[in-house]
Structure formats: C-alpha cells, structure tokens
Protein backbone atom coordinates (compact mmCIF):
# COMPACT_ATOMS: atom_id res chain seq x y z
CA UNK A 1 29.13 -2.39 -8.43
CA UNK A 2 27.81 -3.81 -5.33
CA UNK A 3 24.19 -4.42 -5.03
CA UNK A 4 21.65 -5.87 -2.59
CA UNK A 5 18.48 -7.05 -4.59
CA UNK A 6 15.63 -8.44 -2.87
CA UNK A 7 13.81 -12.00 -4.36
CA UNK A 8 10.32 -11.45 -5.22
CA UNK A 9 9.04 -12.77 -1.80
CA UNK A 10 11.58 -10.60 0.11
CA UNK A 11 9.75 -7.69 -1.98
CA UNK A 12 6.16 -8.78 -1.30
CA UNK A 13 7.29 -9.03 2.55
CA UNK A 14 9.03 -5.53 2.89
CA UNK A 15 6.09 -4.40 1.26
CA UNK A 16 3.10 -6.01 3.62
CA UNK A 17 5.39 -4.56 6.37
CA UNK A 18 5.63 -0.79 4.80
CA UNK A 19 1.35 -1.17 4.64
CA UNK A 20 0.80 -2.78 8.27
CA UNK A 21 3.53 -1.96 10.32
CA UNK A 22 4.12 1.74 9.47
CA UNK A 23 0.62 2.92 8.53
CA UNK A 24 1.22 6.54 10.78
CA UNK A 25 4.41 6.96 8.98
CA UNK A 26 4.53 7.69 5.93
CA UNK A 27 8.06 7.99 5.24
CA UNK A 28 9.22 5.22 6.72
CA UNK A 29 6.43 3.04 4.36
CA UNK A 30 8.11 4.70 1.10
CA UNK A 31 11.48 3.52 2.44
CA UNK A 32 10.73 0.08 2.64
CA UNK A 33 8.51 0.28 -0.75
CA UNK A 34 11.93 1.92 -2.19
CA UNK A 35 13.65 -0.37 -0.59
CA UNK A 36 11.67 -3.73 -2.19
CA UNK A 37 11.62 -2.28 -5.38
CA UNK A 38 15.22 -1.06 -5.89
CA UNK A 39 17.34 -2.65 -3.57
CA UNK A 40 20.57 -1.15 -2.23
CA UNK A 41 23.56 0.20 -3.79
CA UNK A 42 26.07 -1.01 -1.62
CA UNK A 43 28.38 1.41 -3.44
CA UNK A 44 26.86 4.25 -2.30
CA UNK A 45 26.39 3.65 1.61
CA UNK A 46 28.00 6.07 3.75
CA UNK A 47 29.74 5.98 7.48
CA UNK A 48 27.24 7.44 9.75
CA UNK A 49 30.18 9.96 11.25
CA UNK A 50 30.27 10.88 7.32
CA UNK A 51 27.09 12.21 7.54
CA UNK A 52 27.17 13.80 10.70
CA UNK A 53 30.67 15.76 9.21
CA UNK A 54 28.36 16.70 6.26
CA UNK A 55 25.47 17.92 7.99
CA UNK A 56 27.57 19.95 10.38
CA UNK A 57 27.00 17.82 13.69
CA UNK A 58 29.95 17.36 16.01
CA UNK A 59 31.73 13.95 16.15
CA UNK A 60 30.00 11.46 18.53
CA UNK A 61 31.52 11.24 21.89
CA UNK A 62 31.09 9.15 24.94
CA UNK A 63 29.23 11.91 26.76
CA UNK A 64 26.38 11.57 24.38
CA UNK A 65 26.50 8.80 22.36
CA UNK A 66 23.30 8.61 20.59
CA UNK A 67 22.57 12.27 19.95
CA UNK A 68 22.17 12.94 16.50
C-alpha cells in the first residue's frame, strides 16, 4: 500500500493554512485538516477522466477543456 504521510510540521502547516487561508470555505479547511491528519492513500487516487466517466460527464475535449 502506497501512502503519503505528512511529518508533524507538514501537519501543523496544512493546518494554519486550512484556519487562515480558507476561513469562507469551509470545505476546503476540512480537506486540508483531513488531509494533515490522514495523509493520502496513494492506492486509492483516481484519473480525473475516471471520474468524469463515473459521474456521467462527457470526455474532455479540446473545445472545452476545463469544463467540468
């Protein structure tokens, strides 16, 4: 299993940034707090055109490239 852990000052960082950075956003502050706390399961990351396949989004073409 691959897996990204962060070293306690990584955690302490990503976690100053979820409470000053993103104080209007809610979500994106319990990402980061996830984040610093559990790392990342390298195992389970996905291809983004994955996702788009599974939420029933056309592929990405060259006339729009950055609609999701």
């Amino acid at each position: 299993m691959a897996r990204l852990i962060f070293e306690p000052a990584e955690q302490q960082a990503l976690r100053g940034a979820a409470r000053t950075e993103f104080p209007g956003n809610p979500a994106l502050a319990y990402v980061l707090e996830n984040l610093a706390s559990e790392g990342i399961d390298l195992d389970r990351c996905r291809d983004w055109e994955d996702l788009r396949t599974e939420n029933g989004l056309p592929p990405q073409s060259d006339e729009a490239p950055n609609v999701v």
